[in-house]
PDB file of N, CA and C in Angstrom:
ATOM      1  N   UNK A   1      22.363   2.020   8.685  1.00  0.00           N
ATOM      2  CA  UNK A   1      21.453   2.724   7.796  1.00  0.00           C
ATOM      3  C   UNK A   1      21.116   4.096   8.381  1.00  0.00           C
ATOM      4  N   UNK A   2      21.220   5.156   7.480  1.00  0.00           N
ATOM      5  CA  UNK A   2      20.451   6.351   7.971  1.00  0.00           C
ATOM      6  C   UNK A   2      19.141   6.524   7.968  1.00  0.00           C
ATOM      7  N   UNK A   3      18.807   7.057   9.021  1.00  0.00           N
ATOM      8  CA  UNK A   3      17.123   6.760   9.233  1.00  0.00           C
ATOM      9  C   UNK A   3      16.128   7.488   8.799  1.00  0.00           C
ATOM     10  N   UNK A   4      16.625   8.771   8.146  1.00  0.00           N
ATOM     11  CA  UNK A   4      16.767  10.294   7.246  1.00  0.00           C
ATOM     12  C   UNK A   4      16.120   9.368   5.899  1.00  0.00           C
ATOM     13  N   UNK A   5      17.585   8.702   5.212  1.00  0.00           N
ATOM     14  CA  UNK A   5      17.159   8.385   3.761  1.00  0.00           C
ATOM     15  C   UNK A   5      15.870   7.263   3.901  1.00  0.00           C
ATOM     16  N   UNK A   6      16.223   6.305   5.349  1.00  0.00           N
ATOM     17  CA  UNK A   6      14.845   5.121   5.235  1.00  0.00           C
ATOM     18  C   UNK A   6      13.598   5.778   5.014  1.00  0.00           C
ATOM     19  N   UNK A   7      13.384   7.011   6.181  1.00  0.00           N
ATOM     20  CA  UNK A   7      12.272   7.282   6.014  1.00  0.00           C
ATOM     21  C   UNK A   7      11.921   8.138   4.626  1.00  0.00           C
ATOM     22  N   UNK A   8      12.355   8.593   3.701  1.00  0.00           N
ATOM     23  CA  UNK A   8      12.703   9.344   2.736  1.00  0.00           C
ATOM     24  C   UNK A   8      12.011   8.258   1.687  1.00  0.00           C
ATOM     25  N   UNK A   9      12.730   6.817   1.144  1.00  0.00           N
ATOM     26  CA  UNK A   9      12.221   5.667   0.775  1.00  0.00           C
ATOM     27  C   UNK A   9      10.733   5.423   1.250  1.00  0.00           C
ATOM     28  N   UNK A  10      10.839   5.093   2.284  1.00  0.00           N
ATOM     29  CA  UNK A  10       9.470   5.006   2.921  1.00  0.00           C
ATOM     30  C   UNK A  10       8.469   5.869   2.564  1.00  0.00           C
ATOM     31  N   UNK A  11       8.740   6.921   2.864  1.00  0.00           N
ATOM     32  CA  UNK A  11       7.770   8.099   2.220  1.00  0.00           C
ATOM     33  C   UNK A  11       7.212   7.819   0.852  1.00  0.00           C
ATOM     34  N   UNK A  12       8.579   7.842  -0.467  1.00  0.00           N
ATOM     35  CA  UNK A  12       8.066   7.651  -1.508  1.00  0.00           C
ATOM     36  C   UNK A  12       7.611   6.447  -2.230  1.00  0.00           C
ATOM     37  N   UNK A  13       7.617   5.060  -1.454  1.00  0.00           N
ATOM     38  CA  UNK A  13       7.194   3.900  -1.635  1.00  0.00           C
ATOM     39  C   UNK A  13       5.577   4.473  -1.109  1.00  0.00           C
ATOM     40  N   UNK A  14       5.229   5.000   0.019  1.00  0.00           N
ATOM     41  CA  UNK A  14       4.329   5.671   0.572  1.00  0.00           C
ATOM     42  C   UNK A  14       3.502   6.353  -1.130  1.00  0.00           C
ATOM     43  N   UNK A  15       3.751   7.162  -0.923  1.00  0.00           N
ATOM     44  CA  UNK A  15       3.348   8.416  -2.159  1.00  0.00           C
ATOM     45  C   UNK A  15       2.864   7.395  -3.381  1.00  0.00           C
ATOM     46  N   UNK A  16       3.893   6.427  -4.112  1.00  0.00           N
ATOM     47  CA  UNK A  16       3.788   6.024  -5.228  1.00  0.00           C
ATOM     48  C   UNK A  16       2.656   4.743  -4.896  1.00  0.00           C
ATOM     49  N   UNK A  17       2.050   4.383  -3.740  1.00  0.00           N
ATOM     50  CA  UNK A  17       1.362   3.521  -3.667  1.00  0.00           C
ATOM     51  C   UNK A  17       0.008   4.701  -3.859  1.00  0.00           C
ATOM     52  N   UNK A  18      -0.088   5.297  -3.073  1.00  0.00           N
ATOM     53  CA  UNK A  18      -1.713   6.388  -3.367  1.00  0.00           C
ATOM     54  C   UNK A  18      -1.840   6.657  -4.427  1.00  0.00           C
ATOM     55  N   UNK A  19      -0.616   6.858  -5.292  1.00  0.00           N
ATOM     56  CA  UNK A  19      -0.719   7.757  -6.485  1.00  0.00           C
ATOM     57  C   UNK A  19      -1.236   6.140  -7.703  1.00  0.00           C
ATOM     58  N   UNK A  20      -0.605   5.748  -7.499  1.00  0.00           N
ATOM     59  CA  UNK A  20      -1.271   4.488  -8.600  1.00  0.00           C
ATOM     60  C   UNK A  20      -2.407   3.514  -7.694  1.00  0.00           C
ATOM     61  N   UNK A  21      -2.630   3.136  -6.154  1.00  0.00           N
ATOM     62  CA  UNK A  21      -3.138   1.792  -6.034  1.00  0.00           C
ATOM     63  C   UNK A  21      -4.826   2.941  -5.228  1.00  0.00           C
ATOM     64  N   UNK A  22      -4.573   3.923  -5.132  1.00  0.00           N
ATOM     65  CA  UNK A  22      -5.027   4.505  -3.769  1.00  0.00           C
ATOM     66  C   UNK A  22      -5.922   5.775  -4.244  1.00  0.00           C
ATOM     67  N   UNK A  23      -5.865   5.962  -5.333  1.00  0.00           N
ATOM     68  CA  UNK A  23      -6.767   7.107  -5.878  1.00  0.00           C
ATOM     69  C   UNK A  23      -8.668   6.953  -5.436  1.00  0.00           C
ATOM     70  N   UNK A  24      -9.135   7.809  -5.198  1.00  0.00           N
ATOM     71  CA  UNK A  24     -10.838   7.857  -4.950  1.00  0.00           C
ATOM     72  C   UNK A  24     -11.211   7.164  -5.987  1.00  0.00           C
ATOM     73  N   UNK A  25     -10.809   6.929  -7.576  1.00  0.00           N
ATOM     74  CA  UNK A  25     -11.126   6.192  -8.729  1.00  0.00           C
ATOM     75  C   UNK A  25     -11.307   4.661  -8.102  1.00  0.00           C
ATOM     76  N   UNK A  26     -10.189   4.350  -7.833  1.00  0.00           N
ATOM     77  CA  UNK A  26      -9.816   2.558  -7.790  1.00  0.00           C
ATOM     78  C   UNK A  26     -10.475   2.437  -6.606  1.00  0.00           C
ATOM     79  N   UNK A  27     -10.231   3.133  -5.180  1.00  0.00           N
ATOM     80  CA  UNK A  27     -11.287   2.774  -4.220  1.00  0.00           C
ATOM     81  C   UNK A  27     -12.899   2.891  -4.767  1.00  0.00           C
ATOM     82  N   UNK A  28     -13.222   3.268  -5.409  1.00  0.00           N
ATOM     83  CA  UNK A  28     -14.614   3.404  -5.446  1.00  0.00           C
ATOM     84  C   UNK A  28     -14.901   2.494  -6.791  1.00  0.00           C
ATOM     85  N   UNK A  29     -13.978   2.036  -7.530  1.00  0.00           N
ATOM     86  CA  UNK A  29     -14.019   0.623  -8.378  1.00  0.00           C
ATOM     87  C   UNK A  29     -14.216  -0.455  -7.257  1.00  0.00           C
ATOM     88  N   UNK A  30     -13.447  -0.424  -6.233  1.00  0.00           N
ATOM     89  CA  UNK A  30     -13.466  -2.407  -5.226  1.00  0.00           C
ATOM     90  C   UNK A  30     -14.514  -1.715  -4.305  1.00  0.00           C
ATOM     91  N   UNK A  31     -14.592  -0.274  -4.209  1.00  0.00           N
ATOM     92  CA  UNK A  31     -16.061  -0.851  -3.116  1.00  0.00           C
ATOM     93  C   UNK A  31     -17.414  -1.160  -4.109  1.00  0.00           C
ATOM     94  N   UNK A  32     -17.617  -0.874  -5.549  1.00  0.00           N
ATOM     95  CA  UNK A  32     -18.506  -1.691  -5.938  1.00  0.00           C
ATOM     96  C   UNK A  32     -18.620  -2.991  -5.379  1.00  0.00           C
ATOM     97  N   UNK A  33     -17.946  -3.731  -5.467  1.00  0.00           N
ATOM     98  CA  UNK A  33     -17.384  -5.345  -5.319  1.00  0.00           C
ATOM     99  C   UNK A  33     -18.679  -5.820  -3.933  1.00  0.00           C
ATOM    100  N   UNK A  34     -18.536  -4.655  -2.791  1.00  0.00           N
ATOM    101  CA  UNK A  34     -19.005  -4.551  -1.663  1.00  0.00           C
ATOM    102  C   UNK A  34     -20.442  -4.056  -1.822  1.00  0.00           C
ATOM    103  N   UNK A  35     -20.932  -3.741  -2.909  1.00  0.00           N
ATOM    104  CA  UNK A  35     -22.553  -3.166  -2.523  1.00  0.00           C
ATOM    105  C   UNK A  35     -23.421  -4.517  -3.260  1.00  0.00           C
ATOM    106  N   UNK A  36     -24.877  -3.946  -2.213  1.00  0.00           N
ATOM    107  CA  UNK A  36     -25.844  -4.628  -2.840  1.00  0.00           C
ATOM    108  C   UNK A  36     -26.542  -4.910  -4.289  1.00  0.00           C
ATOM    109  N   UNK A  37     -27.106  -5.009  -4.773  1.00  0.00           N
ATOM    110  CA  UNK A  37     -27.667  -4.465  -5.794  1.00  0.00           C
ATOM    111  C   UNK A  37     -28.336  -3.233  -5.645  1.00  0.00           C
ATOM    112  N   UNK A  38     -28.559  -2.512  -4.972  1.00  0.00           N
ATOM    113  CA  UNK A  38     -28.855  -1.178  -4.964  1.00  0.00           C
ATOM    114  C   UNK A  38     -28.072   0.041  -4.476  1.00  0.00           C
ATOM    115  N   UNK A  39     -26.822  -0.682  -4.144  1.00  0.00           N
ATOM    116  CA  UNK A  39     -25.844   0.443  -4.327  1.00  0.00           C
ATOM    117  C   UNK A  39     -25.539   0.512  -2.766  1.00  0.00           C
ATOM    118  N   UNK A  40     -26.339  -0.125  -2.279  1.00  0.00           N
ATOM    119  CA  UNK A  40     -25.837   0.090  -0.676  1.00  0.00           C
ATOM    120  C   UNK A  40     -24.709  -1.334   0.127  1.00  0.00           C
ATOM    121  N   UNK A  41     -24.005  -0.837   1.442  1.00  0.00           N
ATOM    122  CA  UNK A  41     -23.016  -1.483   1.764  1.00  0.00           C
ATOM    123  C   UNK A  41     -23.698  -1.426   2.990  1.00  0.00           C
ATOM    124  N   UNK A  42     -23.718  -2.964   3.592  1.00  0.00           N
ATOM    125  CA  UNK A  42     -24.040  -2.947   5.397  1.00  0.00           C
ATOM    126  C   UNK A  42     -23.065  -3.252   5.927  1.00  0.00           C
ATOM    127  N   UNK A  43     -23.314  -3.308   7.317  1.00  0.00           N
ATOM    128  CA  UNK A  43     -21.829  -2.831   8.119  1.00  0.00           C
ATOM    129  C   UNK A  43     -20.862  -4.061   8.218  1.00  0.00           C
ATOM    130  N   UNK A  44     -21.417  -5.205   7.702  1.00  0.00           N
ATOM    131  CA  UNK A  44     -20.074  -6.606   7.682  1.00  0.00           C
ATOM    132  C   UNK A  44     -20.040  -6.304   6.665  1.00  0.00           C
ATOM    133  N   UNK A  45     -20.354  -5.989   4.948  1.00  0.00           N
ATOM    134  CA  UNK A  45     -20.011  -5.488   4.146  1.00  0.00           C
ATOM    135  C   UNK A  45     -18.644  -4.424   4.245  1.00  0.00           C
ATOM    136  N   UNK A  46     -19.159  -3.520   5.002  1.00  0.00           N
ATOM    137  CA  UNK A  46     -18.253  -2.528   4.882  1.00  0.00           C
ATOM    138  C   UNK A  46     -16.813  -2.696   5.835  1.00  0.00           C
ATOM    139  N   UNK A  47     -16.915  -3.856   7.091  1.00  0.00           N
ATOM    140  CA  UNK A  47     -16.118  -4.220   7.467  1.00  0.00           C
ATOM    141  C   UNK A  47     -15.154  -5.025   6.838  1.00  0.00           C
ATOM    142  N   UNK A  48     -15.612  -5.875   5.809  1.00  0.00           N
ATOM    143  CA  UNK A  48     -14.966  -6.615   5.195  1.00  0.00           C
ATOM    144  C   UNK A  48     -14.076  -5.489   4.253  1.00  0.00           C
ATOM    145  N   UNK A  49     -14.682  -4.998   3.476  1.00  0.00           N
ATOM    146  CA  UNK A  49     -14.118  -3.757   2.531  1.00  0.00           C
ATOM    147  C   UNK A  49     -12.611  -2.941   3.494  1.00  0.00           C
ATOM    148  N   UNK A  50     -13.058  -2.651   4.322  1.00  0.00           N
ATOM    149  CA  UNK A  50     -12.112  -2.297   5.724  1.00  0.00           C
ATOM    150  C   UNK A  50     -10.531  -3.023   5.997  1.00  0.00           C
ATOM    151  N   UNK A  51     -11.184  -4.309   5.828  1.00  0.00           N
ATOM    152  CA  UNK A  51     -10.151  -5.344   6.537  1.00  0.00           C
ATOM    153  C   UNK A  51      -9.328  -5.922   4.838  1.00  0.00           C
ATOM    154  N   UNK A  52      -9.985  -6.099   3.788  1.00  0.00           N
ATOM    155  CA  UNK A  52      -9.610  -6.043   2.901  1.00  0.00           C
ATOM    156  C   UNK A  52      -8.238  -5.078   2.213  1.00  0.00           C
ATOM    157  N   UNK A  53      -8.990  -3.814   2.927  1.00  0.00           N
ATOM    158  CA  UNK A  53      -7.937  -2.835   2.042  1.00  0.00           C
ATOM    159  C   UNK A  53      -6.503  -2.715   2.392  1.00  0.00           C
ATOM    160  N   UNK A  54      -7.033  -3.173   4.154  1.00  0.00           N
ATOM    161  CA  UNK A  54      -6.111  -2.926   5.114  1.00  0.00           C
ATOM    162  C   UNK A  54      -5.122  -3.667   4.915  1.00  0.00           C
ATOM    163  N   UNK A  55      -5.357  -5.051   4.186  1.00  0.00           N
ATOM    164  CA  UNK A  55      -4.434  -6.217   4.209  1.00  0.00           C
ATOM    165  C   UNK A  55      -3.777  -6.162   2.722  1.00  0.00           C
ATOM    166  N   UNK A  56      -4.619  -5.471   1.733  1.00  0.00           N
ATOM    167  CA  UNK A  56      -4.017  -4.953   0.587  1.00  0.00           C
ATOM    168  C   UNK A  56      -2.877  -4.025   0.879  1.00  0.00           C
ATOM    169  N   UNK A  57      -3.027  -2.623   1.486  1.00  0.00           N
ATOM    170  CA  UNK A  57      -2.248  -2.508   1.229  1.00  0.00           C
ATOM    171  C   UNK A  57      -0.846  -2.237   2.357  1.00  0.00           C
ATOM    172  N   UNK A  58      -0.811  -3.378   3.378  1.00  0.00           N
ATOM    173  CA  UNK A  58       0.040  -3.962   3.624  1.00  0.00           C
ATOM    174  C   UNK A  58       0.981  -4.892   2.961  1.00  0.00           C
ATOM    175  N   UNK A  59       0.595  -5.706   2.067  1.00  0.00           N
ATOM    176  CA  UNK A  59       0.751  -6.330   1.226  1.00  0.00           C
ATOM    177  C   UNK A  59       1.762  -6.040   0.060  1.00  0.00           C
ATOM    178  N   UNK A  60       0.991  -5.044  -0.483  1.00  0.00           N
ATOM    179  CA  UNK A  60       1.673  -3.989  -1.390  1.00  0.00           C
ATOM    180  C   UNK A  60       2.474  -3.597  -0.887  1.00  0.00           C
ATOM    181  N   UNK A  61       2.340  -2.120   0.122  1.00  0.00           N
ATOM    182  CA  UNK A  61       3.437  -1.489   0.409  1.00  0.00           C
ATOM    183  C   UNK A  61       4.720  -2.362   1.107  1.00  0.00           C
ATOM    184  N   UNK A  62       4.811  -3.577   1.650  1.00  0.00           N
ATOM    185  CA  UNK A  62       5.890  -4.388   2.165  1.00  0.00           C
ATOM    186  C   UNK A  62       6.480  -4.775   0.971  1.00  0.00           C
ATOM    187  N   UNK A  63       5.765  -5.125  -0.097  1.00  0.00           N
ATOM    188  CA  UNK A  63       6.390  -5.416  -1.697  1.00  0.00           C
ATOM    189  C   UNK A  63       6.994  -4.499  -2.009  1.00  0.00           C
ATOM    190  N   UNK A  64       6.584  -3.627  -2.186  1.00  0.00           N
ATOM    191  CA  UNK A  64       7.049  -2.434  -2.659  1.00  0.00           C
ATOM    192  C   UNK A  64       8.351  -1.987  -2.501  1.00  0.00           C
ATOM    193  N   UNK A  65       8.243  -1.794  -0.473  1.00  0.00           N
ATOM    194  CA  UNK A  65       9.348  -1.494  -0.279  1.00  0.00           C
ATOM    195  C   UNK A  65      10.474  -2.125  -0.010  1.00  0.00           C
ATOM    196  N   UNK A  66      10.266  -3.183  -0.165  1.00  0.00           N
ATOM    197  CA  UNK A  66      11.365  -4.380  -0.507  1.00  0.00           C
ATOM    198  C   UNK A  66      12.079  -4.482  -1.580  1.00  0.00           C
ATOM    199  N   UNK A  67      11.145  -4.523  -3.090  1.00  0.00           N
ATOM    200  CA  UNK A  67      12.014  -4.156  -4.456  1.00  0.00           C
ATOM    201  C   UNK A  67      12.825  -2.952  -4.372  1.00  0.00           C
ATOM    202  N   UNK A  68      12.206  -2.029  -3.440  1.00  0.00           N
ATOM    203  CA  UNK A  68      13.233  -0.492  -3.784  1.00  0.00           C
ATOM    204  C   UNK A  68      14.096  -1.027  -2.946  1.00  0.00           C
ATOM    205  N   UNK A  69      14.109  -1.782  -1.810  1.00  0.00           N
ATOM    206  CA  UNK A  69      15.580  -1.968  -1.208  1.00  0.00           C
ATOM    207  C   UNK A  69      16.699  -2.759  -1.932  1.00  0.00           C
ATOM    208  N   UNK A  70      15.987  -4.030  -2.191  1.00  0.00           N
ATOM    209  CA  UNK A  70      16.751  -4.680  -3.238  1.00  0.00           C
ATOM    210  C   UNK A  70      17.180  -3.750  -4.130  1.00  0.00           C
ATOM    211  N   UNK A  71      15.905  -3.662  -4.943  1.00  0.00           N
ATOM    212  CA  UNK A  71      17.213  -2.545  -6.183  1.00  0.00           C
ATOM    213  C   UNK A  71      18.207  -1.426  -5.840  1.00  0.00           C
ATOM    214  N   UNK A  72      18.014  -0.878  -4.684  1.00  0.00           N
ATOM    215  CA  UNK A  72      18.926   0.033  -4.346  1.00  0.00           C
ATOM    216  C   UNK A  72      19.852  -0.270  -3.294  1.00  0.00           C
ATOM    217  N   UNK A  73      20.246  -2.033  -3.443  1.00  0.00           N
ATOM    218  CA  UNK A  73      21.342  -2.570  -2.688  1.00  0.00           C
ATOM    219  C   UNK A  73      21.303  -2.955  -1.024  1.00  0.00           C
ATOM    220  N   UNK A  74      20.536  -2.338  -0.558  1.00  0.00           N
ATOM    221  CA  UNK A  74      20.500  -2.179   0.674  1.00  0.00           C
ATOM    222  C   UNK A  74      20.256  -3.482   1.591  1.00  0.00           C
ATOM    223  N   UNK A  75      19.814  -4.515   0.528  1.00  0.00           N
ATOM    224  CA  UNK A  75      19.414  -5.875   1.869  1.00  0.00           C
ATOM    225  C   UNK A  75      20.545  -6.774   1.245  1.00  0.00           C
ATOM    226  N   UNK A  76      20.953  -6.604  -0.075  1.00  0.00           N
ATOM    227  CA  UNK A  76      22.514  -7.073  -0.944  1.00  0.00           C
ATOM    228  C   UNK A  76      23.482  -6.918   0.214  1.00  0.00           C
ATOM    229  N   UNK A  77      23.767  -5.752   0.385  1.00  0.00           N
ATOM    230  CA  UNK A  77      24.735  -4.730   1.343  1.00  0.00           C
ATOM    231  C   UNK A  77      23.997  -4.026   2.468  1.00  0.00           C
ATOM    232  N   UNK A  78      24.068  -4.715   3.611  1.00  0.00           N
ATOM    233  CA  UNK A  78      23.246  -4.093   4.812  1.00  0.00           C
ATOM    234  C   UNK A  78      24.191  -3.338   5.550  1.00  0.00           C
ATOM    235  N   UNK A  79      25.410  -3.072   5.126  1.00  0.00           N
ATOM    236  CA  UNK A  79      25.944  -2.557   5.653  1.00  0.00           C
ATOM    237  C   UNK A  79      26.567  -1.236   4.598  1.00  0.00           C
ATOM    238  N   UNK A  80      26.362  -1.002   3.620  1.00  0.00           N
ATOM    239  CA  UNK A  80      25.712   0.075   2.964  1.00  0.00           C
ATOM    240  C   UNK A  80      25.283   1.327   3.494  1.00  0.00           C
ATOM    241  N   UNK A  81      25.720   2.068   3.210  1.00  0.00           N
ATOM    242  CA  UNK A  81      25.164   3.428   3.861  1.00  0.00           C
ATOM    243  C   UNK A  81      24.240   3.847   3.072  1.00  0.00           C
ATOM    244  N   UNK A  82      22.945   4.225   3.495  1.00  0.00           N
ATOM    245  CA  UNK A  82      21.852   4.948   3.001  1.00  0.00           C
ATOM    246  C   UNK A  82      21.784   6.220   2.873  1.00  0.00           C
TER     247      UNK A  82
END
């Protein structure tokens, strides 16, 4: 594999996750999830929110960049040039 085009993939599996999962909109939709009724977040609150996102979007982006490999042959044909 060239490590040029991986990271290239990577990048835009990268990009297309902020651009739809990662916007200030949707983060500030799930940290509702995390406040009190008065709008405030304490610090295991906000840790959780933290560890949450963190595992989201690990989650995601390993999905992600797995379908683009699949679809673009690469775990089909690992010996495929990228």
């Amino acid at each position: 594999m060239d490590i040029a085009k991986l990271e290239k993939i990577i990048g835009e599996v990268n990009d297309e996750l902020y651009d739809k999962d990662l916007t200030s909109e949707k983060i500030t939709e799930r940290l509702n999830d995390y406040q009190d009724e008065n709008g405030r977040i304490d610090i295991n609150s906000a840790l959780a929110f933290a560890m949450q996102e963190s595992r989201d979007y690990t989650t995601i982006f390993t999905h992600d960049l797995l379908i683009r490999l699949i679809d673009e042959g690469y775990l089909i044909d690992p010996d495929k040039d990228l």
